[in-house]
Protein backbone atom coordinates (compact mmCIF):
# COMPACT_ATOMS: atom_id res chain seq x y z
CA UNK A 1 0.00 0.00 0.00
CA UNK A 2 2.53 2.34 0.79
CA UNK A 3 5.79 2.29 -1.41
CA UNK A 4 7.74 5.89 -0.14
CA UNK A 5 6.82 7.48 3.64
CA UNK A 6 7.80 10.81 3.84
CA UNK A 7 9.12 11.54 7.30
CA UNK A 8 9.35 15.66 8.00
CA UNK A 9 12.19 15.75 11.27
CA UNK A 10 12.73 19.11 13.03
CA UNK A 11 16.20 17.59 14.89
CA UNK A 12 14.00 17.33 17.86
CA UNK A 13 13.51 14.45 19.91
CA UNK A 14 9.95 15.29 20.24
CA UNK A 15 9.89 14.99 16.32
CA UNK A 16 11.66 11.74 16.23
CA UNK A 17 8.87 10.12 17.85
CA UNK A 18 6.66 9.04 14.87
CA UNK A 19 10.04 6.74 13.90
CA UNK A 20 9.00 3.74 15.70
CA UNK A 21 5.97 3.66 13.75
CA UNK A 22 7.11 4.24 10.27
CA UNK A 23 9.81 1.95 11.16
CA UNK A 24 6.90 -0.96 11.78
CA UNK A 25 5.42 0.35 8.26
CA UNK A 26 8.44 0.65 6.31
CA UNK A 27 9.59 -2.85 6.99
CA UNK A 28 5.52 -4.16 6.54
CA UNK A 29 4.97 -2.45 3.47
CA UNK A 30 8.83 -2.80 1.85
CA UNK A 31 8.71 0.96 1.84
CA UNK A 32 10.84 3.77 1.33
CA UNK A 33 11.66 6.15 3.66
CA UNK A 34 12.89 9.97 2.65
CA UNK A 35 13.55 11.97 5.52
CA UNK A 36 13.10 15.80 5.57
CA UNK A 37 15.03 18.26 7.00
CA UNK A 38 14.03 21.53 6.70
CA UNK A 39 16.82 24.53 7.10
CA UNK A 40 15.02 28.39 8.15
CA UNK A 41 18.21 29.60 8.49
CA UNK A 42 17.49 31.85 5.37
CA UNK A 43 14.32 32.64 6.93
CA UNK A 44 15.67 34.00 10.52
CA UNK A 45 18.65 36.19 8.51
CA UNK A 46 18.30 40.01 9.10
CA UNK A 47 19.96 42.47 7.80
CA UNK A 48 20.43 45.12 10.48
CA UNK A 49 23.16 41.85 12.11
CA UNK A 50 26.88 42.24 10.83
CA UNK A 51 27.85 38.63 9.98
CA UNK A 52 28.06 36.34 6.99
CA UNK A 53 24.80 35.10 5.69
CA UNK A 54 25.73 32.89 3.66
CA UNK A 55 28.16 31.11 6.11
CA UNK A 56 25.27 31.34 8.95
CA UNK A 57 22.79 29.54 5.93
CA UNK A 58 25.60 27.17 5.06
CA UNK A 59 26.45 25.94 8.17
CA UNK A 60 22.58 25.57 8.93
CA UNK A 61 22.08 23.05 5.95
CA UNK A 62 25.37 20.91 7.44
CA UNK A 63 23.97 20.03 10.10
CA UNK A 64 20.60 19.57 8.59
CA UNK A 65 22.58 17.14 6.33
CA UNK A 66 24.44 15.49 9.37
CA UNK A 67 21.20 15.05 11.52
CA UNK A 68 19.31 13.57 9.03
CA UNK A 69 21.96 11.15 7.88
CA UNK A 70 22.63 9.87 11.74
CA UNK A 71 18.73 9.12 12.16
CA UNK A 72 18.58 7.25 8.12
CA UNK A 73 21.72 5.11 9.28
CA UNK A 74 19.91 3.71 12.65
CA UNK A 75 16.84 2.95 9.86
CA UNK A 76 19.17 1.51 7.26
CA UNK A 77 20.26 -1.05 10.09
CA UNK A 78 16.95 -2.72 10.26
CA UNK A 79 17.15 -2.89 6.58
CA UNK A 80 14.95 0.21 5.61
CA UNK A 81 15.93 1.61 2.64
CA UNK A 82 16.15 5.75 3.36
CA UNK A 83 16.78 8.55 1.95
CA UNK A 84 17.30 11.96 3.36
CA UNK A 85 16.81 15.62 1.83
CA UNK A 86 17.19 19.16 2.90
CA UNK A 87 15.62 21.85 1.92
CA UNK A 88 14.56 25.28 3.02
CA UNK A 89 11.94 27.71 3.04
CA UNK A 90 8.84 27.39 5.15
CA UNK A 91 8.28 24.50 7.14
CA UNK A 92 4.45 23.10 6.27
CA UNK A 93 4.74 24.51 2.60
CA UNK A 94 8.01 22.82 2.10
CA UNK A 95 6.85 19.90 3.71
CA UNK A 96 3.83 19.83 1.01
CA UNK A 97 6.17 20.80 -1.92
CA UNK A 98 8.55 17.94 -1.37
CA UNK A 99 5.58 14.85 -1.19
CA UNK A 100 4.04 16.83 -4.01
CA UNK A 101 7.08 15.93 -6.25
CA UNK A 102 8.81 13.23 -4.81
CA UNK A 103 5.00 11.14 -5.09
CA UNK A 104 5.21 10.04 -1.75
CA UNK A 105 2.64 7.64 -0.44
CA UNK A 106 2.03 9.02 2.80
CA UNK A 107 3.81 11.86 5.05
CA UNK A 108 4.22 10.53 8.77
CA UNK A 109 5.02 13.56 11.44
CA UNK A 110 4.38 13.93 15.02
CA UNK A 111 2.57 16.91 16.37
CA UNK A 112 2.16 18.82 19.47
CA UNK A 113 -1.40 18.33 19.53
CA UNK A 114 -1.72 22.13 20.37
CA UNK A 115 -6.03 23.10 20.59
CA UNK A 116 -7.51 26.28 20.96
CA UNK A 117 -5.88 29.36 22.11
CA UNK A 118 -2.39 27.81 21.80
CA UNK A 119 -2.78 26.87 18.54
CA UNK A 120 -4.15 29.84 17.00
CA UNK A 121 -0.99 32.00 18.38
CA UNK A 122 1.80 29.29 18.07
CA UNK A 123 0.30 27.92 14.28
CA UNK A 124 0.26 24.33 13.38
CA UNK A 125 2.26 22.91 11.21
CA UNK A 126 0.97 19.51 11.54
CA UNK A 127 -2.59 20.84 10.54
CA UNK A 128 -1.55 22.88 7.48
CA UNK A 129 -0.08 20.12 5.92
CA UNK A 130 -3.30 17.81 7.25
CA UNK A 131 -5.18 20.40 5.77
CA UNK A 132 -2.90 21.19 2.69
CA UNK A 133 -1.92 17.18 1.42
CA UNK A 134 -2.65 15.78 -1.69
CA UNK A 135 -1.80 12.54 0.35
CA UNK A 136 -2.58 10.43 3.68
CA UNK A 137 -0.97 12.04 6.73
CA UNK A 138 0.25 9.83 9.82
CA UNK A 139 0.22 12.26 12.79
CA UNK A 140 1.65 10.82 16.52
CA UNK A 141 1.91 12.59 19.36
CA UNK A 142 4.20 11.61 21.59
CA UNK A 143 4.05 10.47 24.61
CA UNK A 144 4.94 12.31 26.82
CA UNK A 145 2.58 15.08 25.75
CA UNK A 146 -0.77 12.86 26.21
């Protein structure tokens, strides 16, 4: 059923949560995993702050590159075949871009689970791409938020 799970990581451990599961669906399903990192480096620059940009942006994508490649080796030891991207811009639209054209079967992210008042100040970004996906969406929340 599914044949690529894309897996949107923020390098939080609160993010990495929804791995156990698509671990469990990757290996019953013979799935593909591509793992998203997202850099907002560019996002965050201003330009009234006297220091390189580009080195600030740079740097940013590295270890984008490096966390995401740490988390698809601990996958690729159960056998799951991963692979890992980074990209910038904003989070939930970039998240949509990328299944858009990579034709992924399903995006699998964990959420805050955020209601009312907090979640109309703080966004979601779990619910804009719910709301925004051409595809099915597995949300978890972890744990220790329940």
């Amino acid at each position: 059923m599914y044949k690529k799970i894309l897996v949107p990581l923020d390098g939080s451990t609160w993010s990495e949560a929804v791995l156990p599961h698509v671990r469990v669906l990757a290996k019953e399903q013979s799935a593909e995993v591509d793992l998203l990192r997202i850099s907002t480096a560019a996002l965050h620059v201003y330009s009234e702050v006297p220091f390189n940009y580009a080195e600030l942006i740079e740097r940013d994508i590295t270890d984008c590159k490096r966390y995401v490649e740490t988390i698809a080796e601990d996958l690729r030891k159960d056998g799951i075949t991963v692979a890992t991207s980074v990209t910038d811009g904003y989070v939930a639209e970039a998240i949509l871009d990328f299944a858009e054209q990579n034709k992924v079967d399903l995006i699998a992210m964990s959420t805050h689970g955020r209601s009312g008042m907090r979640r109309m100040l703080l966004g979601s970004t779990a619910d804009r791409v719910v709301h925004g996906a051409k595809t099915p969406v597995l949300l978890v929340r972890p744990e220790e938020a329940k």
